[in-house]
Protein backbone atom coordinates (compact mmCIF):
# COMPACT_ATOMS: atom_id res chain seq x y z
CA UNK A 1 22.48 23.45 -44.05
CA UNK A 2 22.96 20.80 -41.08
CA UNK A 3 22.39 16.83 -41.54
CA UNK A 4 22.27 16.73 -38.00
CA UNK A 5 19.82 14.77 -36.55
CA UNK A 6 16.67 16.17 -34.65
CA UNK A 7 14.45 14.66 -31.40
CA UNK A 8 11.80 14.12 -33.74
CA UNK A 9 13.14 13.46 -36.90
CA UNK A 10 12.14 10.38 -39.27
CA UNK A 11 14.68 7.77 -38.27
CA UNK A 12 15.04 4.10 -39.59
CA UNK A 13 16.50 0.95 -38.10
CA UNK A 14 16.99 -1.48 -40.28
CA UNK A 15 17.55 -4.82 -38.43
CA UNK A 16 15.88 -3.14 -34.94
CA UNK A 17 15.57 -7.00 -33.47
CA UNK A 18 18.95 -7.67 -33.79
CA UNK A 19 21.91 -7.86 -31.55
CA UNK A 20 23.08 -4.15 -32.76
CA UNK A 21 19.87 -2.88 -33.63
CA UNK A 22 17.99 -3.65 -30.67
CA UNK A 23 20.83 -1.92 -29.20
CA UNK A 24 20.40 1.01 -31.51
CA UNK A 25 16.88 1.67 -30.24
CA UNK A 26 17.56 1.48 -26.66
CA UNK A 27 19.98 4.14 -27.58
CA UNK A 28 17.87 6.43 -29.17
CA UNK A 29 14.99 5.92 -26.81
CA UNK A 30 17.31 6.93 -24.35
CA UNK A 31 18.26 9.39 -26.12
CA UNK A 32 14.63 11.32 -26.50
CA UNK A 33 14.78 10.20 -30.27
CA UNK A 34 10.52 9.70 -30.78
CA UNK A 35 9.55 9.44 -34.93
CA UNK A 36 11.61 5.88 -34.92
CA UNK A 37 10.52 3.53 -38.15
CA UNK A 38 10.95 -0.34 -37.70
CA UNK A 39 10.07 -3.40 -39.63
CA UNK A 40 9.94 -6.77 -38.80
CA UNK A 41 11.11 -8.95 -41.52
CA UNK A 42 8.08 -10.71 -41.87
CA UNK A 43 6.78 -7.09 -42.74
CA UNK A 44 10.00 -6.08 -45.38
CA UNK A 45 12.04 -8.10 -46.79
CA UNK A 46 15.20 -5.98 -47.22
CA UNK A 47 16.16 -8.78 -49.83
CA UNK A 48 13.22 -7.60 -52.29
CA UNK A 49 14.60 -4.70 -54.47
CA UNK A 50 10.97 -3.76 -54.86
CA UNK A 51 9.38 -3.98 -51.55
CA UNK A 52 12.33 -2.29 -50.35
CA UNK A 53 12.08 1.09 -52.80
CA UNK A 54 8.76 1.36 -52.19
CA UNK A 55 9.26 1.16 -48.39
CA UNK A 56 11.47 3.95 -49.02
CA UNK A 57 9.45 6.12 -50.78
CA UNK A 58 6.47 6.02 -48.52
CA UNK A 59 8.31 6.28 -45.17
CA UNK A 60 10.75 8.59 -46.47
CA UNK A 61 13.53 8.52 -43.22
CA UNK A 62 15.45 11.08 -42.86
CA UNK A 63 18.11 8.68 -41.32
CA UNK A 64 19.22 4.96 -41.43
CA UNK A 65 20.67 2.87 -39.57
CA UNK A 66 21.62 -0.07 -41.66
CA UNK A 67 21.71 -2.81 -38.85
CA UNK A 68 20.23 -5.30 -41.01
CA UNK A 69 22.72 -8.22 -41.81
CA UNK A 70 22.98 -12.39 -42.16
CA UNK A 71 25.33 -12.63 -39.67
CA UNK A 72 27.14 -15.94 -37.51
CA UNK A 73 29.97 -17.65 -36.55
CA UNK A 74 32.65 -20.02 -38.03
CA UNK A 75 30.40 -22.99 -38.42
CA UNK A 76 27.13 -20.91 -39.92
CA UNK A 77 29.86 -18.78 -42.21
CA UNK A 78 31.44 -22.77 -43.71
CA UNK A 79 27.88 -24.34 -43.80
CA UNK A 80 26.62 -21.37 -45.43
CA UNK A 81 28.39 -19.17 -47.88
CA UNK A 82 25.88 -18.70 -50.50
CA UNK A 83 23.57 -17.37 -47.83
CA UNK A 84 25.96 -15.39 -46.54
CA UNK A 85 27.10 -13.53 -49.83
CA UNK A 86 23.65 -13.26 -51.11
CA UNK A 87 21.86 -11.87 -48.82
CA UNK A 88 23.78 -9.45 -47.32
CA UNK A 89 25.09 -8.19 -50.80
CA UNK A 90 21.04 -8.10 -51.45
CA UNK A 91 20.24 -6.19 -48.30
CA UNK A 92 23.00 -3.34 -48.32
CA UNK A 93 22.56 -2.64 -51.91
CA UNK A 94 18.91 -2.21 -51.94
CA UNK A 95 18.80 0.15 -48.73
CA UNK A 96 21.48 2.29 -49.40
CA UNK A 97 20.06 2.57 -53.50
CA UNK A 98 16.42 3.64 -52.08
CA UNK A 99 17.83 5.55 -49.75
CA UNK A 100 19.81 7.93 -51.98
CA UNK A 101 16.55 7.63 -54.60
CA UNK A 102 14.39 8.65 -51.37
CA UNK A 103 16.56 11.63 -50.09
CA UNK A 104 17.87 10.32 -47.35
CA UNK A 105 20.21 12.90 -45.49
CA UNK A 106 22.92 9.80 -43.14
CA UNK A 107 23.47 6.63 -43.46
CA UNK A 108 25.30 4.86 -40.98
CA UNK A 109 25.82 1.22 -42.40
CA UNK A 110 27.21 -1.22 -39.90
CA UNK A 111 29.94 -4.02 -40.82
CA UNK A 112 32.65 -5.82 -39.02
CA UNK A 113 36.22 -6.24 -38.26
CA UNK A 114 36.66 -9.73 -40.19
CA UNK A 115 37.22 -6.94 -43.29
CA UNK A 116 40.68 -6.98 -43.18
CA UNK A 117 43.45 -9.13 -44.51
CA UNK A 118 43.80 -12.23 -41.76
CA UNK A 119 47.04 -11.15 -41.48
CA UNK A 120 47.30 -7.59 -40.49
CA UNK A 121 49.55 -5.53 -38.29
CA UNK A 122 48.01 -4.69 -35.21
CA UNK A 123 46.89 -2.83 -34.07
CA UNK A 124 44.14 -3.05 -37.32
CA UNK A 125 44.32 0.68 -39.10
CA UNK A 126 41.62 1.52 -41.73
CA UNK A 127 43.86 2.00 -44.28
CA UNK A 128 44.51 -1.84 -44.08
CA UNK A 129 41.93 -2.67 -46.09
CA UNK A 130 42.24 -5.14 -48.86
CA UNK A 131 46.27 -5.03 -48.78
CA UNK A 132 45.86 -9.21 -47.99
CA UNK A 133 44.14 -12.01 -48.28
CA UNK A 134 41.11 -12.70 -46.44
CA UNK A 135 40.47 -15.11 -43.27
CA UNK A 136 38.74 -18.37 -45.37
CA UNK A 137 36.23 -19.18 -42.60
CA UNK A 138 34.44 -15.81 -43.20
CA UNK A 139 35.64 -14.81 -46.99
CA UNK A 140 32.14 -14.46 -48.09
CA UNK A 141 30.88 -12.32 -45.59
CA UNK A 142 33.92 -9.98 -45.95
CA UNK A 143 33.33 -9.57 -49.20
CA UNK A 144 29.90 -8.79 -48.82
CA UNK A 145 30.75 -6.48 -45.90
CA UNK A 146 33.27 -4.75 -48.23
CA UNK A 147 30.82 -4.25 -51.17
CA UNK A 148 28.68 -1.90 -48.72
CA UNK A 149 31.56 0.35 -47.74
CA UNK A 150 32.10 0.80 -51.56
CA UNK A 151 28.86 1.42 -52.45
CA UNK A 152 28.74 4.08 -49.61
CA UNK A 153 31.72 5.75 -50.80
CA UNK A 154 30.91 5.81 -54.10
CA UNK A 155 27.32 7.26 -53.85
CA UNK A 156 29.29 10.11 -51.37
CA UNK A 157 31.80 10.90 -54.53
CA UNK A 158 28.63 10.82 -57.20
CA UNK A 159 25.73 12.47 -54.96
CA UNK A 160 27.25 14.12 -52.67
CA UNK A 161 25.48 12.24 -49.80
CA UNK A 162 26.68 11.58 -46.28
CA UNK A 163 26.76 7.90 -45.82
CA UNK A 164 29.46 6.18 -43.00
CA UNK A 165 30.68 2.82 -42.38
CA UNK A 166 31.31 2.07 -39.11
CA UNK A 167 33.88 -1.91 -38.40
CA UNK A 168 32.71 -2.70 -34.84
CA UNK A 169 34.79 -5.09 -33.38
CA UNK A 170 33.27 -8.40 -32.03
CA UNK A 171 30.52 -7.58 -29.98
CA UNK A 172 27.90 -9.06 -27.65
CA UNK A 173 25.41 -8.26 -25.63
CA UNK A 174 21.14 -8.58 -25.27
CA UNK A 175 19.35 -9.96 -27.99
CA UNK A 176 22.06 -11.70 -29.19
CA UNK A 177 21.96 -15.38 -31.14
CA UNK A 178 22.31 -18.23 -28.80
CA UNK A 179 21.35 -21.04 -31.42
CA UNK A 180 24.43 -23.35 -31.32
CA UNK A 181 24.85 -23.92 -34.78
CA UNK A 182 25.40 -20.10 -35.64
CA UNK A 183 26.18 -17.95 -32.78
CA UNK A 184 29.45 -16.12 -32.05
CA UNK A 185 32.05 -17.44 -29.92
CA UNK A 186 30.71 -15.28 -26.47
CA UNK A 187 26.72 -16.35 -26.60
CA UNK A 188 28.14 -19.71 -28.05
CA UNK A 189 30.31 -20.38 -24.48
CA UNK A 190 27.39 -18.53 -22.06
CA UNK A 191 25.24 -21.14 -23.47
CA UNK A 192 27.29 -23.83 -23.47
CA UNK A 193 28.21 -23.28 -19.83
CA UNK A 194 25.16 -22.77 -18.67
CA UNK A 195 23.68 -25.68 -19.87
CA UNK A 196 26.52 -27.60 -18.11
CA UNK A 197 26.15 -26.16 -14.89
CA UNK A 198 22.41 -27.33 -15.63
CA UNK A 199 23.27 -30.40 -16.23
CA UNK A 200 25.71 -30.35 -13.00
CA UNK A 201 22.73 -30.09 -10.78
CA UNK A 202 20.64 -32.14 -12.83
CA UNK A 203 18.02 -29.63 -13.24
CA UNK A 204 16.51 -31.19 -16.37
CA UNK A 205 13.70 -28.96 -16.56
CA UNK A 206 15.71 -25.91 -17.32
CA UNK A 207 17.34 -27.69 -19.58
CA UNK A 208 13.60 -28.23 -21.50
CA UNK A 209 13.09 -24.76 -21.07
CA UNK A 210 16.33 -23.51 -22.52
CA UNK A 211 15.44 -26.01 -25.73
CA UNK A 212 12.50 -24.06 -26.03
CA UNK A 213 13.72 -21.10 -26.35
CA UNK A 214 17.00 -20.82 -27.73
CA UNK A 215 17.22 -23.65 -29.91
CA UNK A 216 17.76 -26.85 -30.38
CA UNK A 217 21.00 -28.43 -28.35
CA UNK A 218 23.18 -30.67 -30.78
CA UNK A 219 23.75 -33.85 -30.05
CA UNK A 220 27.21 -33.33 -29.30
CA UNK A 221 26.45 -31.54 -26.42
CA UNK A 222 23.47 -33.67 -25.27
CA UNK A 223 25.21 -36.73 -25.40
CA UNK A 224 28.03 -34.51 -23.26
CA UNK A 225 25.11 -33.45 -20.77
CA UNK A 226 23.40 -36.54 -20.66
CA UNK A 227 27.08 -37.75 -18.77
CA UNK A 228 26.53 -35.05 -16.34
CA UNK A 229 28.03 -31.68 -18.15
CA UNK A 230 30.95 -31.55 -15.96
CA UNK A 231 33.33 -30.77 -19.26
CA UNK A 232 32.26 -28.76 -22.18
CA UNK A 233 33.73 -28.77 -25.85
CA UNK A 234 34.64 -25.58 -27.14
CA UNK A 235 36.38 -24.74 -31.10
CA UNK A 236 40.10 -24.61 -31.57
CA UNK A 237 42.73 -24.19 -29.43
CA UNK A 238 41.90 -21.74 -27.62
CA UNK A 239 45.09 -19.09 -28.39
CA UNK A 240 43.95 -16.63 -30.78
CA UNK A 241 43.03 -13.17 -29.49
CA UNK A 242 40.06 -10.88 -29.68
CA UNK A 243 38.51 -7.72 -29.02
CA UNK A 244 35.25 -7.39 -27.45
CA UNK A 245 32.60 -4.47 -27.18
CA UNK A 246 29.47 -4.48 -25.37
CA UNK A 247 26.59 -3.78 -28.03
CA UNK A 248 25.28 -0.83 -26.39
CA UNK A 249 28.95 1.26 -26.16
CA UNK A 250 28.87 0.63 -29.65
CA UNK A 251 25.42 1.82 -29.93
CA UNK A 252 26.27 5.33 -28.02
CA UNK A 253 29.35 5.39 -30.33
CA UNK A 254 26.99 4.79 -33.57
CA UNK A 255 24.86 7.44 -32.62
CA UNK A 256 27.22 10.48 -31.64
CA UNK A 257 28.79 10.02 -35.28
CA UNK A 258 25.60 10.45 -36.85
CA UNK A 259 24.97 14.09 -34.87
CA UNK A 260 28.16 15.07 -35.96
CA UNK A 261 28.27 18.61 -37.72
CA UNK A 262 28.48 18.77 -41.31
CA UNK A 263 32.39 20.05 -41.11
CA UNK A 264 33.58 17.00 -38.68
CA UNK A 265 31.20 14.15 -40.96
CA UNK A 266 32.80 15.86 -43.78
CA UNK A 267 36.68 14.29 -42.88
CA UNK A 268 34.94 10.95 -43.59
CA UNK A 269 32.42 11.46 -46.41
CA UNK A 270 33.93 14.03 -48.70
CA UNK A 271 37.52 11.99 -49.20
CA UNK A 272 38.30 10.86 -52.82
CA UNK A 273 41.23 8.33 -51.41
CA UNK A 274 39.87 6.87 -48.14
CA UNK A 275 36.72 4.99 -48.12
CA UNK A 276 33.86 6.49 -45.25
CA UNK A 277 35.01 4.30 -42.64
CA UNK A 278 35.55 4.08 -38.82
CA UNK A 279 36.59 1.24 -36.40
CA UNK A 280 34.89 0.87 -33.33
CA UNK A 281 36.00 -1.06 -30.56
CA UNK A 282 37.94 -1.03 -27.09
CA UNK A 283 41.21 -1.23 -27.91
CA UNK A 284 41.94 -3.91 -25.73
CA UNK A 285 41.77 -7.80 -25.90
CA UNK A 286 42.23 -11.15 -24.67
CA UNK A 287 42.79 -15.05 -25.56
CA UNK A 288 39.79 -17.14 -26.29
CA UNK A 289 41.29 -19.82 -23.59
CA UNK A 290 41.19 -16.52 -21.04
CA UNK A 291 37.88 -15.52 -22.48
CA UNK A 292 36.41 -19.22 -21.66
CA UNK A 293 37.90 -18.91 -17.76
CA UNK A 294 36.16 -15.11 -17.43
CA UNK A 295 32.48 -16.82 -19.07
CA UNK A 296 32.94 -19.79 -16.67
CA UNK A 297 33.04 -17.62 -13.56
CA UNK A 298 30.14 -15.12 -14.85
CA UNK A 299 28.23 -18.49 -15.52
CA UNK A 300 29.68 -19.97 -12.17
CA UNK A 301 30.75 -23.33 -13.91
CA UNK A 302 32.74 -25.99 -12.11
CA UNK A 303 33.36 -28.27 -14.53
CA UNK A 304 36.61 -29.05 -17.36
CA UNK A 305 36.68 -26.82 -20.51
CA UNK A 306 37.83 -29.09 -23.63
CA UNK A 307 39.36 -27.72 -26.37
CA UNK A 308 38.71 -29.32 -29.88
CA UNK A 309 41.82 -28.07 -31.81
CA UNK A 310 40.36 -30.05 -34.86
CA UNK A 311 37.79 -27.26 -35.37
CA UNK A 312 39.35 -24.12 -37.11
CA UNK A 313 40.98 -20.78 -34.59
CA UNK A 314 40.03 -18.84 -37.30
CA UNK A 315 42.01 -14.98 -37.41
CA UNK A 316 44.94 -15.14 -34.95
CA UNK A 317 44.25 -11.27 -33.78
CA UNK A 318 42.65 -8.46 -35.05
CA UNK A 319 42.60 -5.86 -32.30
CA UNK A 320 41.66 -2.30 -34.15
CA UNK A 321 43.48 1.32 -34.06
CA UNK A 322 40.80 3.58 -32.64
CA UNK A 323 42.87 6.64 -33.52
CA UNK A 324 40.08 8.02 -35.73
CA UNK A 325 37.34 6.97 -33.25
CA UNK A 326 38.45 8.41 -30.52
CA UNK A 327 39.28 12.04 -32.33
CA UNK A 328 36.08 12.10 -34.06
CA UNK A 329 33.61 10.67 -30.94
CA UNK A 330 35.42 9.48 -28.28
CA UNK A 331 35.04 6.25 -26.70
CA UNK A 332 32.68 4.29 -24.55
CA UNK A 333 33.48 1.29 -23.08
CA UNK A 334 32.46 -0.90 -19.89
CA UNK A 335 34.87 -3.38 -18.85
CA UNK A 336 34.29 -6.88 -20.28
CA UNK A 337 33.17 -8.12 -16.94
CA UNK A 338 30.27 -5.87 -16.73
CA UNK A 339 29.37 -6.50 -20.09
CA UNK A 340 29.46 -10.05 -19.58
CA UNK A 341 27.47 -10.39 -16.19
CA UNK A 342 24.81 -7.66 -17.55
CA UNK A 343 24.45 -10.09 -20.86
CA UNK A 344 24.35 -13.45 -18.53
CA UNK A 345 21.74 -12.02 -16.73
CA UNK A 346 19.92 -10.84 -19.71
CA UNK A 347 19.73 -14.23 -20.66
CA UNK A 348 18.65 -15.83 -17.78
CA UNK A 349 15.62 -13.26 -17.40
CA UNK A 350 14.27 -14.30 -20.72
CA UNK A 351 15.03 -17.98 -19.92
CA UNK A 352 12.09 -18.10 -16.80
């Protein structure tokens, strides 16, 4: 009997507001997908082992998307480990529990490349997994991130379900985090930026109107655009490299694993020596300095980038094989410079 997913069968994103599950639904709109299940968080809290069985049990999805995560950059991972470890440990283990208890048919649960040992060979094979020692700045989350592809794997062994775990590289894109204190390095540097150039034509206004809705701007960086914002501060050094993905190739990616046929989902699931996971990515990356010039143009930014080499680089490289990707589904990838001007605009649409 086929797993493979229908037009109109009962499908769950978990996280659907997010930065990969927003991207999830545009996919499956797209797609012609139509019996889609969504909760805000205010309405489930994936964190309640309760609330989230008996979510389960009523809705009863066919399919999940587990999308769902605490997620952030260098500063939010140090200023936060508790949070980190807790709730995402919370989250993963509660949906994927309820959904084997409810019947569920795929899982798909999303995690990230900062898995591996901070050290790997690159490019970053699957089979790398725990053979180091984790990157300190984002231990906790790792961990956490880890946990889920065990759990999945080890429900597939005992139950025979069909659950995948899927390492995106970094990625970026709409509805991603701009606040300043926990956003990843690209919606970290468009804000940044484009406060600057604000600031550079002393449109103070915008500035308000930024405030208001993407957070508030630390003082750092007020006291730097209060002088005119014609140099912004950005973390470390500037040389370590990193692979980028626009949110919505990884989206099409997600979803052509999950309507795989039993036989091809079956090289990933039904292994008793390799874990159910996949990168995804581009295979192709760049320094963070040569990342900051390519955001500066998008942004059109005239002013003096300033590195702050006292703040941590965090993993030198971790640029994934794609081997198994690209046999299984193929890829899909636009080139960072679309990706970037699409997401700039993005931003400035919801900033009017």
């Amino acid at each position: 009997m086929s797993n493979q997913m229908l037009q109109d069968s009962r499908i769950y994103v978990a996280g659907h507001r997010g930065l990969v599950g927003s991207a999830l639904m545009r996919s499956l709109v797209e797609r012609g997908y139509t019996n889609l299940i969504t909760r805000t968080h205010a309405e489930l809290d994936l964190t309640s082992q309760d609330a989230v069985r008996q979510f389960f049990m009523q809705e009863k999805p066919e399919y999940v998307f587990l999308a769902a995560a605490k997620v952030g950059g260098i500063h939010a991972n140090n200023t936060y480990p508790a949070d980190f470890i807790y709730q995402n440990l919370a989250i993963q283990t509660n949906v994927i529990h309820s959904a084997n208890l409810a019947g569920v048919k795929r899982l798909l649960f999303l995690g990230s490349s900062c898995i591996y040992p901070r050290d790997c060979p690159q490019p970053i094979k699957e089979e790398y997994l725990l053979t180091g020692q984790f990157e300190p700045t984002n231990r906790p989350y790792a961990i956490a991130k880890i946990a889920g592809i065990e759990m999945c794997w080890s429900y597939n062994r005992q139950y025979g379900t069909q659950y995948l775990s899927v390492m995106p590289t970094n990625l970026y894109g709409p509805d991603d985090t701009y606040d300043l204190n926990n956003s990843h390095v690209i919606p970290a540097m468009i804000r940044k930026f484009h406060l600057g150039k604000l600031a550079m034509a002393g449109d103070w206004a915008a500035i308000k109107r930024d405030e208001a809705m993407y957070g508030r701007i630390p003082d750092e960086i007020q006291r730097s655009l209060k002088k005119g914002g014609n140099s912004v501060i950005l973390w470390g050094d500037g040389s370590p490299y990193r692979e980028f993905m626009y949110s919505d190739d990884m989206a099409l990616v997600s979803l052509n694993l999950m309507q795989l046929k039993n036989d091809k989902i079956s090289e990933l699931t039904t292994s008793t020596t390799q874990p159910p996971l996949m990168n995804v990515g581009t295979g192709e990356d760049l320094t963070i300095s040569n990342l900051a010039r390519l955001i500066a143009n998008v942004v059109m930014y005239k002013g003096e980038v300033v590195w702050d080499n006292t703040k941590p680089n965090g993993t030198p490289r971790k640029r994934l094989d794609l081997s198994k990707m690209n046999a299984l589904v193929g890829q899909h990838a636009s080139s960072l410079s679309e990706g970037l001007h699409s997401t700039y605009r993005h931003y400035c649409e919801r900033n009017r």
